[in-house]
C-alpha atoms as a PDB file:
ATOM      1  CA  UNK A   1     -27.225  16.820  13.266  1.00  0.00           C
ATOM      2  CA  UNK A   2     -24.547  16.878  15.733  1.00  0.00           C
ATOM      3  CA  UNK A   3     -25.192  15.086  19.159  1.00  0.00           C
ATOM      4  CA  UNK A   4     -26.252  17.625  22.099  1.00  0.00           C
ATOM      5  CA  UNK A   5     -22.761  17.921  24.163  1.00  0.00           C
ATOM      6  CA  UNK A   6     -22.727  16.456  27.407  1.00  0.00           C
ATOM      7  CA  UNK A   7     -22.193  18.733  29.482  1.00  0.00           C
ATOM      8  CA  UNK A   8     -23.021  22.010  27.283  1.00  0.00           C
ATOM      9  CA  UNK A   9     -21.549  25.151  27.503  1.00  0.00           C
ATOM     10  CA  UNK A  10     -22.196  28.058  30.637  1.00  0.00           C
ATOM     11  CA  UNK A  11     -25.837  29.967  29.537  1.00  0.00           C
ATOM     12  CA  UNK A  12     -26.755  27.824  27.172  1.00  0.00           C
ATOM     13  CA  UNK A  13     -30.270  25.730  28.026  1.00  0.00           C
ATOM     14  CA  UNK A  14     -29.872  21.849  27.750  1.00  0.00           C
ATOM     15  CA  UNK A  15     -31.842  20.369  25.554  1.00  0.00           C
ATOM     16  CA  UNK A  16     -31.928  17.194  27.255  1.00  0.00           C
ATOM     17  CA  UNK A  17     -32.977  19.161  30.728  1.00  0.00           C
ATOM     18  CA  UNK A  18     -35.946  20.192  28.954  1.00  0.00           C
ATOM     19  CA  UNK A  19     -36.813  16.626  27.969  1.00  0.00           C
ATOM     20  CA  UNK A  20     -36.505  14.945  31.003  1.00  0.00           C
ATOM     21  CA  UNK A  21     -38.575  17.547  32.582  1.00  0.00           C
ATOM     22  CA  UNK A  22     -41.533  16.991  30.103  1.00  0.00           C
ATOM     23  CA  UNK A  23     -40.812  13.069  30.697  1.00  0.00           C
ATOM     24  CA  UNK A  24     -41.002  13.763  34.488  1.00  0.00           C
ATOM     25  CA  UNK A  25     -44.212  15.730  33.984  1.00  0.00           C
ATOM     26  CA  UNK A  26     -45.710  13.325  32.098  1.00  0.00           C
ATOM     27  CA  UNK A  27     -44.994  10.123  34.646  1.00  0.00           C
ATOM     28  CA  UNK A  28     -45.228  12.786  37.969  1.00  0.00           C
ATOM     29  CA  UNK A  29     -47.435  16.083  36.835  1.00  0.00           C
ATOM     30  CA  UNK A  30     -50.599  15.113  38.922  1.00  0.00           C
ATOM     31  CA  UNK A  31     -48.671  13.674  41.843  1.00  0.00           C
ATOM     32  CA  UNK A  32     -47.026  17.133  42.385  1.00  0.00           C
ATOM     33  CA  UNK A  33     -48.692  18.617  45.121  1.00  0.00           C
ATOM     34  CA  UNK A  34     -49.480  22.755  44.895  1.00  0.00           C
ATOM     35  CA  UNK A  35     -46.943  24.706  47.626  1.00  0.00           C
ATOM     36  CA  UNK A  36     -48.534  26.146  50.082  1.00  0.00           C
ATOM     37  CA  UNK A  37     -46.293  29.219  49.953  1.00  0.00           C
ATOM     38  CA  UNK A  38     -45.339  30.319  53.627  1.00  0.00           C
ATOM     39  CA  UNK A  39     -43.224  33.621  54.742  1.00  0.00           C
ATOM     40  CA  UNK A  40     -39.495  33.618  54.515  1.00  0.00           C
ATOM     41  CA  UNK A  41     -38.990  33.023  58.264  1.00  0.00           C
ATOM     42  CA  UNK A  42     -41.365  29.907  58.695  1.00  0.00           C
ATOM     43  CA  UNK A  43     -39.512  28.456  55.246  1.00  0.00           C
ATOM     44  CA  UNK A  44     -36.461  29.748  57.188  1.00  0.00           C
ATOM     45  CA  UNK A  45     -37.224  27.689  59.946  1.00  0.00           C
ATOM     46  CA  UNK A  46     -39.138  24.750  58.171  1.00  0.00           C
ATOM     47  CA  UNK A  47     -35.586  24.299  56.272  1.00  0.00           C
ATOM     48  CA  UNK A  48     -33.034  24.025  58.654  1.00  0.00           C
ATOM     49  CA  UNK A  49     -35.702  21.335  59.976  1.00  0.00           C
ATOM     50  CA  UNK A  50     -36.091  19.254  57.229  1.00  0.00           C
ATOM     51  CA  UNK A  51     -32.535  18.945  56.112  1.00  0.00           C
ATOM     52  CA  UNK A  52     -31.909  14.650  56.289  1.00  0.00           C
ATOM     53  CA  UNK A  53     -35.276  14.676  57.524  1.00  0.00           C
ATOM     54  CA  UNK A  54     -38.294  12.833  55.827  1.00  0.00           C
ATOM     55  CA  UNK A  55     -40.627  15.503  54.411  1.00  0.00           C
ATOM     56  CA  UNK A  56     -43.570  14.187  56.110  1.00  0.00           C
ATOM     57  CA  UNK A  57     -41.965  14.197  59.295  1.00  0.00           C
ATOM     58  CA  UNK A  58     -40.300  17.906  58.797  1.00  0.00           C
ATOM     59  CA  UNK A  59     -44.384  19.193  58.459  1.00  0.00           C
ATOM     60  CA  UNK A  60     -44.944  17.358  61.938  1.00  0.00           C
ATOM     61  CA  UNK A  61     -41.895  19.173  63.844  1.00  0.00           C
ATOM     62  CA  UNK A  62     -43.151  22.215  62.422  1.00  0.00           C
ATOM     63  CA  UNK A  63     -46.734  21.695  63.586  1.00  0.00           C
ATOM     64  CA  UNK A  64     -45.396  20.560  66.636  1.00  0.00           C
ATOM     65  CA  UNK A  65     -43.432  23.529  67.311  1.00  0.00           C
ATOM     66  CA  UNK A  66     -46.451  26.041  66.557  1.00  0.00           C
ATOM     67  CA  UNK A  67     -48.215  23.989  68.892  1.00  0.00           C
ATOM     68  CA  UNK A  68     -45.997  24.456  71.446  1.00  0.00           C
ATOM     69  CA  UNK A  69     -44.969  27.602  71.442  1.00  0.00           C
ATOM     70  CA  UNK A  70     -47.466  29.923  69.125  1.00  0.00           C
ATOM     71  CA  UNK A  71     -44.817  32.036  67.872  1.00  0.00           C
ATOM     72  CA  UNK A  72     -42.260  32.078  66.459  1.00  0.00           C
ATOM     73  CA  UNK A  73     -40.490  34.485  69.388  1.00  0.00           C
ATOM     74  CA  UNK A  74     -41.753  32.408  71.676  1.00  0.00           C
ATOM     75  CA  UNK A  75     -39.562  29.792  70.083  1.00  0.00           C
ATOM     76  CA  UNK A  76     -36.603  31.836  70.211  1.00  0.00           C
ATOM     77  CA  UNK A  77     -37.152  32.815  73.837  1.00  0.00           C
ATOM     78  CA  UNK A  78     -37.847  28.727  74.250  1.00  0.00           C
ATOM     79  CA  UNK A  79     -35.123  27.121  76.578  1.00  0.00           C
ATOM     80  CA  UNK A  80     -32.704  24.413  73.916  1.00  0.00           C
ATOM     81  CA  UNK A  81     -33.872  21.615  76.262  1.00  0.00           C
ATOM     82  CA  UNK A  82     -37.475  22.107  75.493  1.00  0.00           C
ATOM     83  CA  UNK A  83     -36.893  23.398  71.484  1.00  0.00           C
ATOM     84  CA  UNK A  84     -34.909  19.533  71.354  1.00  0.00           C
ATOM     85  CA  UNK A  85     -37.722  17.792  72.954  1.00  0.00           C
ATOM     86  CA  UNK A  86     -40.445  19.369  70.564  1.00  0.00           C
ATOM     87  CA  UNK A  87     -38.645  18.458  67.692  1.00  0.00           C
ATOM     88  CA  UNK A  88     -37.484  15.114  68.283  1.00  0.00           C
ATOM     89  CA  UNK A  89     -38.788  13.569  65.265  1.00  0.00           C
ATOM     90  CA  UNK A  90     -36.345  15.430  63.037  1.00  0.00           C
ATOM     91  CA  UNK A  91     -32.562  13.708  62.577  1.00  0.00           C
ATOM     92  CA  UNK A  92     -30.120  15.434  64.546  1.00  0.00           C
ATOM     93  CA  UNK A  93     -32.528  17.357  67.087  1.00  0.00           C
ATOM     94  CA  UNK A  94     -29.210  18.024  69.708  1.00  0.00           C
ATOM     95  CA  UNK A  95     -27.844  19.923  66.753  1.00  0.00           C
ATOM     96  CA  UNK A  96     -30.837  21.734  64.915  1.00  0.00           C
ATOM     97  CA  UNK A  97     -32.189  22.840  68.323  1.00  0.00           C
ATOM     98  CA  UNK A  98     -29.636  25.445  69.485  1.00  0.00           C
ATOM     99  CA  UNK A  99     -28.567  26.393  66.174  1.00  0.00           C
ATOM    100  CA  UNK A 100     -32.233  27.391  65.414  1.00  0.00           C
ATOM    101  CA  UNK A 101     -32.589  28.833  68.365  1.00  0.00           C
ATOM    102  CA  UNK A 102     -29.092  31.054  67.784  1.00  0.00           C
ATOM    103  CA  UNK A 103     -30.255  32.240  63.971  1.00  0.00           C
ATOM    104  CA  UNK A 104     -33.350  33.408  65.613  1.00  0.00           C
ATOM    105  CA  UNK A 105     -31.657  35.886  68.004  1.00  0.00           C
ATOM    106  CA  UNK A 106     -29.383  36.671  65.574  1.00  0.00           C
ATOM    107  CA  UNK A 107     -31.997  37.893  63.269  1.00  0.00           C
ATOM    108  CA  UNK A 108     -33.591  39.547  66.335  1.00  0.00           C
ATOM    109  CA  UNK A 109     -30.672  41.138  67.127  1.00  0.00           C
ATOM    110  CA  UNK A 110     -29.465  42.473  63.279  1.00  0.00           C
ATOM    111  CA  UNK A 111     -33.095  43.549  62.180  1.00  0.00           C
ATOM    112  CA  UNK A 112     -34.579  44.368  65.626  1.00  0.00           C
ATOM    113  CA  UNK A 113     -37.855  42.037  65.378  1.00  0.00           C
ATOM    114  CA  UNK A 114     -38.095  38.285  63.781  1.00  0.00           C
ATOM    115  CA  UNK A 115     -38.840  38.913  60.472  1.00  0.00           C
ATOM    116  CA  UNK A 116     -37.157  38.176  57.030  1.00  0.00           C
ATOM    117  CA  UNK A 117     -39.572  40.254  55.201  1.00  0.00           C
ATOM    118  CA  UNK A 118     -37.225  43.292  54.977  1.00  0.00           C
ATOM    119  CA  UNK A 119     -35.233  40.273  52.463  1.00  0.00           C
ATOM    120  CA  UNK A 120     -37.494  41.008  49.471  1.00  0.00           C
ATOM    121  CA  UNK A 121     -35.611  44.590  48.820  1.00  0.00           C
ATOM    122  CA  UNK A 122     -32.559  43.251  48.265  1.00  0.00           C
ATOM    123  CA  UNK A 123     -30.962  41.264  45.184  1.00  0.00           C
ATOM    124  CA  UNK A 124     -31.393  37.515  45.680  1.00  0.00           C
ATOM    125  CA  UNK A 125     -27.538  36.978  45.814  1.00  0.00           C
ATOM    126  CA  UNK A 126     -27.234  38.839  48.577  1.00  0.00           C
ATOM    127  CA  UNK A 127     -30.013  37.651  50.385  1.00  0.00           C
ATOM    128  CA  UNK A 128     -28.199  34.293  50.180  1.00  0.00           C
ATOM    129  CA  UNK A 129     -25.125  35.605  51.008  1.00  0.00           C
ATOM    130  CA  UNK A 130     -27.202  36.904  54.400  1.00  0.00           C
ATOM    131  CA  UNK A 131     -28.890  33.693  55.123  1.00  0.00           C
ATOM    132  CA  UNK A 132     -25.772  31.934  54.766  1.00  0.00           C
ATOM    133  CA  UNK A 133     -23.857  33.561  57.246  1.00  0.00           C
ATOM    134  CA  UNK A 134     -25.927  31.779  60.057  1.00  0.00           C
ATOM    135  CA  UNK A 135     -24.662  28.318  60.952  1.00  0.00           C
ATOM    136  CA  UNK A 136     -26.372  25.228  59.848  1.00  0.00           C
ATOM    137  CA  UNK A 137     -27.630  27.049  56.402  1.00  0.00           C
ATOM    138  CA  UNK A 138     -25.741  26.251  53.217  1.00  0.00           C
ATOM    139  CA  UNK A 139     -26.630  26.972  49.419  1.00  0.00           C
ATOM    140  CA  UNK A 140     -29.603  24.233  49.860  1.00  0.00           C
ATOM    141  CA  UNK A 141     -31.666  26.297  52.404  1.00  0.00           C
ATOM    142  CA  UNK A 142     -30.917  29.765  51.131  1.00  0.00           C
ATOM    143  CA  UNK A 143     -32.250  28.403  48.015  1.00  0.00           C
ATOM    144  CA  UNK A 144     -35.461  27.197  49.249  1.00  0.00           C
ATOM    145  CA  UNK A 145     -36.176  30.235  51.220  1.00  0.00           C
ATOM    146  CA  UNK A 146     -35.809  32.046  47.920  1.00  0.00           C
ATOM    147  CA  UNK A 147     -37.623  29.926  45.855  1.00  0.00           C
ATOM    148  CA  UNK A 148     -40.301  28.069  47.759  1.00  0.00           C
ATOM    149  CA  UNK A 149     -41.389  31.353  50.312  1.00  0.00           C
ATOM    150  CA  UNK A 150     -43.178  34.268  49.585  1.00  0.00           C
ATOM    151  CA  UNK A 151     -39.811  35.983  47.552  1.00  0.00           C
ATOM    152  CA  UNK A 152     -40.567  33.805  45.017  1.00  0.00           C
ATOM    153  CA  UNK A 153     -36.979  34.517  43.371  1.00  0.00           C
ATOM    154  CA  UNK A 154     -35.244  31.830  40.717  1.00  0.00           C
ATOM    155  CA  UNK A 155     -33.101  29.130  42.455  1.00  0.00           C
ATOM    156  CA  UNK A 156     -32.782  25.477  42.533  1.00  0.00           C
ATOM    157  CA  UNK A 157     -32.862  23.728  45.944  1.00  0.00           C
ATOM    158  CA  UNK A 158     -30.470  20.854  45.127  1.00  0.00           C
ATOM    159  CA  UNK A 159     -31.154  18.288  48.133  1.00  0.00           C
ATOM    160  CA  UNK A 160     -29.450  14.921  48.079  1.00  0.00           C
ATOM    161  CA  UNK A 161     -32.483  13.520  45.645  1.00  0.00           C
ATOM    162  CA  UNK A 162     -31.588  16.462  42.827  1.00  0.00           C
ATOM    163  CA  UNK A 163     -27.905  16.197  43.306  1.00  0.00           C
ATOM    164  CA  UNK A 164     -28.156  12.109  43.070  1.00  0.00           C
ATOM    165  CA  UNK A 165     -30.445  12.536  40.084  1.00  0.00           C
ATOM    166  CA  UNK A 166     -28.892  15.334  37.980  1.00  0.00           C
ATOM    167  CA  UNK A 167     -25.406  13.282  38.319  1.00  0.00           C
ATOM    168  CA  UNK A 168     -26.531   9.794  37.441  1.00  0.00           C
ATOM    169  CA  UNK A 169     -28.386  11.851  34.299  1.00  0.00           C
ATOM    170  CA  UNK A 170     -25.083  13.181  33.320  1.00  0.00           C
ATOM    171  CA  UNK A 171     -26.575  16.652  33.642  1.00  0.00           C
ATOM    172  CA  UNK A 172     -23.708  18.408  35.478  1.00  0.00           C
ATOM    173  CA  UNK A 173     -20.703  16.612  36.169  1.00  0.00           C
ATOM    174  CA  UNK A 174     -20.103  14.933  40.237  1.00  0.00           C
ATOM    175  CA  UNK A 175     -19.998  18.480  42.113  1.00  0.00           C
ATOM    176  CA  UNK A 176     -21.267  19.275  45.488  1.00  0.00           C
ATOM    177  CA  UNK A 177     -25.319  21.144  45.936  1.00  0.00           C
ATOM    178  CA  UNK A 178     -23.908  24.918  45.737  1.00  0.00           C
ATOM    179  CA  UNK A 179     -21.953  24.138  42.468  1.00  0.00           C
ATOM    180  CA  UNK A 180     -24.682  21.697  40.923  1.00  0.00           C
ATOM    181  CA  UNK A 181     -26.723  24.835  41.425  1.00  0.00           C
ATOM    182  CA  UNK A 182     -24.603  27.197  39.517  1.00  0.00           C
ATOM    183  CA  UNK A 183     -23.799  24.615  36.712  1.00  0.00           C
ATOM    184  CA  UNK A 184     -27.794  23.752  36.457  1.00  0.00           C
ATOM    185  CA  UNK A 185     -28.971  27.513  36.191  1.00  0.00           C
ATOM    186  CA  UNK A 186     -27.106  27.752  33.184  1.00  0.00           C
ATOM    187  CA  UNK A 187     -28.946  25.399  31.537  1.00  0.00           C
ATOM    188  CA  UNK A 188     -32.838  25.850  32.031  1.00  0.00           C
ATOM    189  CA  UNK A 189     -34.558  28.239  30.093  1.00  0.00           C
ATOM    190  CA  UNK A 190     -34.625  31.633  30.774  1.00  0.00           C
ATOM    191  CA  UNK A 191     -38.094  31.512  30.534  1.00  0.00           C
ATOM    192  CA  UNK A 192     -38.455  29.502  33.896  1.00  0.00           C
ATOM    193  CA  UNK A 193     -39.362  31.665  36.640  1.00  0.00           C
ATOM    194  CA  UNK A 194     -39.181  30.607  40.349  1.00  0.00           C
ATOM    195  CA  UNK A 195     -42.373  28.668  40.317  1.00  0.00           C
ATOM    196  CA  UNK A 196     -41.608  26.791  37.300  1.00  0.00           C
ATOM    197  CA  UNK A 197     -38.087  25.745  38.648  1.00  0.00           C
ATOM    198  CA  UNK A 198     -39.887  25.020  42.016  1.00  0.00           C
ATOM    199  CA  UNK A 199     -42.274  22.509  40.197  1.00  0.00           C
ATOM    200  CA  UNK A 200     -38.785  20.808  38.101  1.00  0.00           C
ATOM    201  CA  UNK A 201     -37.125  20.552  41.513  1.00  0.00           C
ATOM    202  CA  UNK A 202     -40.009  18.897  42.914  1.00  0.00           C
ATOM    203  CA  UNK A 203     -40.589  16.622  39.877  1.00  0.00           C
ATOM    204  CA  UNK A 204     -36.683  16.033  40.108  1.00  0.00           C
ATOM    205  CA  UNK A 205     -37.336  14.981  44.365  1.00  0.00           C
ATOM    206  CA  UNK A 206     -40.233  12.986  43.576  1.00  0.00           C
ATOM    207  CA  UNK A 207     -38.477  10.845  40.642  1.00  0.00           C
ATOM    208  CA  UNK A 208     -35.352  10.463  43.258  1.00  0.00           C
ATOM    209  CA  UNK A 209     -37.367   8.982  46.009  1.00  0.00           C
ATOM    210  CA  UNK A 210     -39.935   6.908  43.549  1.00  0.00           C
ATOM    211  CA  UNK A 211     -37.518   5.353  40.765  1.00  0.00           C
ATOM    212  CA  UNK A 212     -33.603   6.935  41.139  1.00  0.00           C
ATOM    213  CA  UNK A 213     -33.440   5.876  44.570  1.00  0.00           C
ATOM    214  CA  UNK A 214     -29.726   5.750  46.365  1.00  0.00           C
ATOM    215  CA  UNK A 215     -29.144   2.341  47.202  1.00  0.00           C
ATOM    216  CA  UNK A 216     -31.643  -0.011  44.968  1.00  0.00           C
ATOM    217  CA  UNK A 217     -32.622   2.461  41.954  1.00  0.00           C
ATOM    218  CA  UNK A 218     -35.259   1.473  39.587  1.00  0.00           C
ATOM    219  CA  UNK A 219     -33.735   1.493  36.174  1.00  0.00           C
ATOM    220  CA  UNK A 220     -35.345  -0.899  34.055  1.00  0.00           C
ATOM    221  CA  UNK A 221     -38.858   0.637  34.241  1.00  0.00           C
ATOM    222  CA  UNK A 222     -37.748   4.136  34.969  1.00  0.00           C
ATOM    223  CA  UNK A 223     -38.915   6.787  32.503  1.00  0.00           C
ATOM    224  CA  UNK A 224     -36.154   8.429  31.962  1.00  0.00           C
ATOM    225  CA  UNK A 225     -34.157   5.213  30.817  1.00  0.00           C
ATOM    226  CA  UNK A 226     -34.003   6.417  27.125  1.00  0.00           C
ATOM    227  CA  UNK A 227     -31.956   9.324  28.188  1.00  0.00           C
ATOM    228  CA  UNK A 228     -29.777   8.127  31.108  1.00  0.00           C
ATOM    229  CA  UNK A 229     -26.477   7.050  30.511  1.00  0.00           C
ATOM    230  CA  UNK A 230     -26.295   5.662  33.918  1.00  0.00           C
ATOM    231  CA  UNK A 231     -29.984   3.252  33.636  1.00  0.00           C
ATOM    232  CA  UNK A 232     -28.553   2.171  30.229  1.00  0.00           C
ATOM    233  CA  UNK A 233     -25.290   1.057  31.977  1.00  0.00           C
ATOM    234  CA  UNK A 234     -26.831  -0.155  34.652  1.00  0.00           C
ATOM    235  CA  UNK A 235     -29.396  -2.399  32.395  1.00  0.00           C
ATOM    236  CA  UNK A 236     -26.802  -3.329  29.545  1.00  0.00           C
ATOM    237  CA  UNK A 237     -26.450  -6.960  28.989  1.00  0.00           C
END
């Protein structure tokens, strides 16, 4: 039998993907914790948030800021000063405040309330496309708006864990999150809908923070050793 290519051709599932997701399931499966599945504006919101920001500290901000203000047009109507001071435990609050604050009367403005619900009629490209227009979102947060809210459409949010991971695997070759994307959704299984590539990206994120860390990663007692040409390097000799 011929060895699986390593980087296999466009539409055709990888093999190996499938492995190293059962392998992740396996080591990670009752670590994942359900989603709780919010609307696409709070994911909206939550995203451009979290983005270099520790999860656990992305859920405060966002606590925080219905705390604060109730609503979420009560945000938008918020002053910058006061959106920067209420979410000062995300990384670069000067720069996520007014840009949040923009998108939101942007989407105000184009729709005539503050809603992305009117997204679910239209063809997940396209509501990318939209969400991508506003500054501060790239191919990472359209993606988890689609995938993690209530659209529930297939995507792969490929954050600096997945990207790290999936390269170091040999999965895709070194490519930046919007073309890792494209080059990974050619290889699962059709038969993955968007929850079941939600629960491989979070296996993917959890194995990236616990074992295939950036600076000091794990590889002698990380599962996925037997099929990572990087941990065999890496522990050779």
């Amino acid at each position: 039998m011929q060895p699986a290519p390593l980087f296999p051709e466009a539409n055709q599932p990888d093999p190996r993907l499938v492995e190293i997701d059962a392998l992740l399931e396996a080591r990670y499966g009752a670590e994942v914790k359900p989603r709780e599945v919010w609307d696409p504006l709070t994911q909206f919101i939550y995203s451009i948030l979290s983005s270099r920001t520790k999860t656990e500290d992305s859920h405060q901000v966002l606590r925080d800021l219905r705390a604060r203000f109730g609503t979420w047009e009560n945000l938008r109507d918020a002053p910058v000063a006061e959106i920067e001071q209420t979410i000062q435990a995300a990384t670069f609050a000067d720069v996520k405040a007014p840009q949040l604050k923009t998108a939101l009367q942007q989407i105000t403005a184009r729709y005539g309330s503050l809603t992305l619900d009117f997204l679910a009629k239209y063809r997940t490209d396209k509501i990318r496309q939209w969400l991508e227009q506003f500054a501060g979102v790239g191919p990472k947060t359209s993606a988890a708006v689609v995938n993690f809210s209530t659209l529930r459409r297939r995507a792969l949010c490929v954050d600096s864990h997945h990207l790290r991971v999936t390269q170091r695997l040999r999965l895709t070759p070194r490519a930046d999150a919007a073309v890792t994307e494209e080059r990974l959704m050619r290889l699962v299984p059709e038969s993955w809908d968007a929850e079941r590539l939600d629960h491989h990206h979070s296996l993917i994120k959890l194995h990236g923070q616990t074992y295939c860390t950036f600076d000091q990663p794990k590889c002698a007692a990380c599962p996925l050793l037997a099929v990572c040409p990087t941990g065999q390097r890496n522990t050779a000799g």
